[in-house]
C-alpha atoms as a PDB file:
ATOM      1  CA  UNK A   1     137.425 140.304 247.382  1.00  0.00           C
ATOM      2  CA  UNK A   2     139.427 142.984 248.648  1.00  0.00           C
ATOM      3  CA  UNK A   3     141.378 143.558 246.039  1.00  0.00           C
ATOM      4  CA  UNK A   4     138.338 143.535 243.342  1.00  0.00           C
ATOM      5  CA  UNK A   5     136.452 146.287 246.096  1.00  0.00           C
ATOM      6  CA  UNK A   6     140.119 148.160 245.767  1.00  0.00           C
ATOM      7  CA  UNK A   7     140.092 147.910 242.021  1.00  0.00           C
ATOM      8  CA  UNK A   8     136.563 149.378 241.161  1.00  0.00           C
ATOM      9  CA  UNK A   9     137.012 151.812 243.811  1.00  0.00           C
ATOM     10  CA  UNK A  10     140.474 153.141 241.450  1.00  0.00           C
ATOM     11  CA  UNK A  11     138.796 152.737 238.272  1.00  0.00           C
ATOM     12  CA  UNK A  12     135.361 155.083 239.505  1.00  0.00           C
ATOM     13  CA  UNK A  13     137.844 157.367 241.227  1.00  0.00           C
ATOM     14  CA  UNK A  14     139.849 157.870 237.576  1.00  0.00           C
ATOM     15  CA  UNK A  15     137.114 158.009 235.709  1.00  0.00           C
ATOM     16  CA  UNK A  16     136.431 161.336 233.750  1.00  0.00           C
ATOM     17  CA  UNK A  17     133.373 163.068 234.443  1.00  0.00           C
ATOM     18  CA  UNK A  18     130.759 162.918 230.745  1.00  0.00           C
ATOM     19  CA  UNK A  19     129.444 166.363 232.181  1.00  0.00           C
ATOM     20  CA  UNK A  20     125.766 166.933 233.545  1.00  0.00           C
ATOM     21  CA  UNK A  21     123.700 164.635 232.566  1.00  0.00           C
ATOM     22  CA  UNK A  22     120.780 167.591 231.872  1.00  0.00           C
ATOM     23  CA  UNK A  23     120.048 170.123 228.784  1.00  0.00           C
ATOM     24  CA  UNK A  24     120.338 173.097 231.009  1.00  0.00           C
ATOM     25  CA  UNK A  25     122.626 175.375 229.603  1.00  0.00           C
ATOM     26  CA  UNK A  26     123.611 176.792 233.769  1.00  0.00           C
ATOM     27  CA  UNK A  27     124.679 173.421 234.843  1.00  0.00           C
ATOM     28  CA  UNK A  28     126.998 173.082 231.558  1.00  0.00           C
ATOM     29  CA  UNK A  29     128.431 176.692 231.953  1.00  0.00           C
ATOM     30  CA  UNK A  30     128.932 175.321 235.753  1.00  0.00           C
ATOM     31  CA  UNK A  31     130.368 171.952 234.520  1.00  0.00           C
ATOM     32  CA  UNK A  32     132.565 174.368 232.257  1.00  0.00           C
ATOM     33  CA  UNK A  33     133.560 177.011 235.137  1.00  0.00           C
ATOM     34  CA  UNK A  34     134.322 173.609 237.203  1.00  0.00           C
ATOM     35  CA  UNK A  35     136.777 172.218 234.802  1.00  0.00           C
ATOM     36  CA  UNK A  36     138.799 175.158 234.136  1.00  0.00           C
ATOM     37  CA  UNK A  37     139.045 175.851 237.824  1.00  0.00           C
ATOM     38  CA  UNK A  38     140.715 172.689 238.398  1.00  0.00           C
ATOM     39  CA  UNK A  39     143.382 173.641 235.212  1.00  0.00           C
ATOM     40  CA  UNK A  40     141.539 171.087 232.778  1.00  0.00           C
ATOM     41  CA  UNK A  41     141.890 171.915 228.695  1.00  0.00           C
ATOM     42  CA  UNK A  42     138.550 173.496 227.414  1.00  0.00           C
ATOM     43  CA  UNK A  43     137.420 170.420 225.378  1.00  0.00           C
ATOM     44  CA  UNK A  44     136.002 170.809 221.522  1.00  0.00           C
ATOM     45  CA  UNK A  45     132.563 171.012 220.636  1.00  0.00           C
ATOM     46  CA  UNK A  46     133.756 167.711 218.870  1.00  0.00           C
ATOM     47  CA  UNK A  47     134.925 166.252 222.271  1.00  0.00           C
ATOM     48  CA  UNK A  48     132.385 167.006 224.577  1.00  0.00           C
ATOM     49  CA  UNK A  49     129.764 165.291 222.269  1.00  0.00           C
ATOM     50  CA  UNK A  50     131.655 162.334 222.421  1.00  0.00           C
ATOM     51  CA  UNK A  51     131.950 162.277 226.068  1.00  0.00           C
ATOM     52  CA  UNK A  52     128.379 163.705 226.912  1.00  0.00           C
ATOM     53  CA  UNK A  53     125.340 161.778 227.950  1.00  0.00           C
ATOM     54  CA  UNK A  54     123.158 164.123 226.669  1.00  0.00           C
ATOM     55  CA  UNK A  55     123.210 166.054 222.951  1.00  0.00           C
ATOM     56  CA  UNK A  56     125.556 168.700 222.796  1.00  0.00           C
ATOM     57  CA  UNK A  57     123.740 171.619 221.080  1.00  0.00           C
ATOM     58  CA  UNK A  58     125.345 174.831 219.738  1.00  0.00           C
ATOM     59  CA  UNK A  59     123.391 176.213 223.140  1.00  0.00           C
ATOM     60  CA  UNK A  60     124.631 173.863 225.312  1.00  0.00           C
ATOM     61  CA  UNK A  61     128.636 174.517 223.928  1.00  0.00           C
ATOM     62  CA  UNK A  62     128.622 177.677 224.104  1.00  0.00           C
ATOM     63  CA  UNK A  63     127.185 177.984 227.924  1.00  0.00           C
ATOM     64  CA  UNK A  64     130.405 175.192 228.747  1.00  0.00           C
ATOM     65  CA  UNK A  65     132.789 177.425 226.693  1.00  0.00           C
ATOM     66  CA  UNK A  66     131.075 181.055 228.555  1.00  0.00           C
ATOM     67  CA  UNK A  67     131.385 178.626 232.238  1.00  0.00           C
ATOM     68  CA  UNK A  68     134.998 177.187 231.040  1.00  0.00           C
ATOM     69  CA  UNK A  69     136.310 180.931 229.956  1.00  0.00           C
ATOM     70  CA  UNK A  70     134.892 182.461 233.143  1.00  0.00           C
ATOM     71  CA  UNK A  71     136.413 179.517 235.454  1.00  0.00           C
ATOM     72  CA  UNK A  72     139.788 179.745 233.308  1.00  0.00           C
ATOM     73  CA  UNK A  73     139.910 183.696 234.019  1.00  0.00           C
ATOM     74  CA  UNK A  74     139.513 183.078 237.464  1.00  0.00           C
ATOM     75  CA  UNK A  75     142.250 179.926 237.599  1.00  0.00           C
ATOM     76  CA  UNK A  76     144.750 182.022 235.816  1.00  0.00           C
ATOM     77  CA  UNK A  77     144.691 184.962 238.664  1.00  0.00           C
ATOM     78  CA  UNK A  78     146.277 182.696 241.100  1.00  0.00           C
ATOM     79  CA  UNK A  79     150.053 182.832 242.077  1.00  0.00           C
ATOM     80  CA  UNK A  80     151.387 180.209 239.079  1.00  0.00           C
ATOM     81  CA  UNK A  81     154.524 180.044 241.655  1.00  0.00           C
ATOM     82  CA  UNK A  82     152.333 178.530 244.336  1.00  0.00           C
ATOM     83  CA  UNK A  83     150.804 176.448 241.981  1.00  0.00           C
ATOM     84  CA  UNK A  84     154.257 174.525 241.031  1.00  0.00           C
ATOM     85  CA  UNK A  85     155.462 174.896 244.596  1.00  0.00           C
ATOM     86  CA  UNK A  86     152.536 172.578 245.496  1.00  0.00           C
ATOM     87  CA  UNK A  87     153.231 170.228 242.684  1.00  0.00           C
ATOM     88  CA  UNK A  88     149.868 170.683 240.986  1.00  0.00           C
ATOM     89  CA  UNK A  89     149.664 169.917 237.519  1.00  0.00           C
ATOM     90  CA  UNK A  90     149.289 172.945 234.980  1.00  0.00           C
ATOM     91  CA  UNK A  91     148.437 171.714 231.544  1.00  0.00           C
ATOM     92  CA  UNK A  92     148.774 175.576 229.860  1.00  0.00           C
ATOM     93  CA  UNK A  93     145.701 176.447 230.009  1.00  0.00           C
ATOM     94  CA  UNK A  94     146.938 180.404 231.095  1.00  0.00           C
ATOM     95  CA  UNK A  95     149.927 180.989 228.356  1.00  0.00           C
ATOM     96  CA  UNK A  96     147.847 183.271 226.364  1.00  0.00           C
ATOM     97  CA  UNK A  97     145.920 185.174 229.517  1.00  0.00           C
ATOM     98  CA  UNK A  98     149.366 185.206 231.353  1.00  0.00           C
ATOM     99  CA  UNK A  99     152.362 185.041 228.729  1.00  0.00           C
ATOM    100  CA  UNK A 100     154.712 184.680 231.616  1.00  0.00           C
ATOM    101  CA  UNK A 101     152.332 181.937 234.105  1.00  0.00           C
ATOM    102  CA  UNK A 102     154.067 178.784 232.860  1.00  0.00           C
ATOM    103  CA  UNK A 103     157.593 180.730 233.538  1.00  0.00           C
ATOM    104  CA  UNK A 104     156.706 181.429 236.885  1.00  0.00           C
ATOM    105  CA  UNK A 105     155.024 177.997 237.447  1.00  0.00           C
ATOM    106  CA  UNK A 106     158.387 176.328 236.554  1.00  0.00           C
ATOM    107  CA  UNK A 107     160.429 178.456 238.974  1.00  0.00           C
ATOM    108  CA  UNK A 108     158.076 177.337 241.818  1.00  0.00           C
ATOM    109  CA  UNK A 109     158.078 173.342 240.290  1.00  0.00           C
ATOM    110  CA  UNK A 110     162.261 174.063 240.346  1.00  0.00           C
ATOM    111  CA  UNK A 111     162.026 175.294 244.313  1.00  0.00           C
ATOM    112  CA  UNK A 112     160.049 172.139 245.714  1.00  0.00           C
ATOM    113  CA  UNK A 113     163.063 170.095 246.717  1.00  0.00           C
ATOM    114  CA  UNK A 114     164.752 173.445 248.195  1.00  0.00           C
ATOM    115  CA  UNK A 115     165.240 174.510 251.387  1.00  0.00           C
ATOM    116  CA  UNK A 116     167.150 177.204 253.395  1.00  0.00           C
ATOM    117  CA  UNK A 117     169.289 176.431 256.306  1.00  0.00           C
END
């Protein structure tokens, strides 16, 4: 019983989110702002639909994409070597914003194990 409890717990904790489940364009420019603040790849008109509860209209895409490029600007102004220092994943989403992010990124990935003495 335990285990099963354990296992559904995982498997709703891993699941990806299908966005809101409204036709409000401000909660999909949120859900949009939300997902590039956390690093995620701005998804295709194509790929939202398929995930989405609700029917992705031209309206509805293009307040995720205004929400995801607003979120992405904001992502992208952080220190990239803090962000690999701390292990976090970055899945590119900055290389054309900040040419030199996933350089600096690396360089603070490369100095986790280090340590002066």
């Amino acid at each position: 019983m335990l285990i099963t409890s354990l296992t559904l717990l995982l498997l709703v904790a891993c699941a990806q989110s299908s966005g809101p489940a409204s036709n409000k364009p401000s909660d999909w420019r949120q859900y949009g702002k939300e997902e590039a603040l956390v690093g995620y790849v701005k998804q295709t008109e194509q790929e939202l639909a398929a995930e989405a509860t609700v029917s992705v209209t031209n309206e509805i895409y293009s307040a995720y994409s205004d929400g995801y490029e607003q979120g992405r600007a904001e992502y992208c102004k952080q220190d990239p070597k803090i962000l690999g220092k701390k292990g976090e994943l970055y899945r590119g989403i900055c290389d054309e914003l900040r040419p030199t992010f996933r350089t600096w990124y690396n360089n603070g990935k490369a100095s986790r194990g280090r340590s002066l003495y």
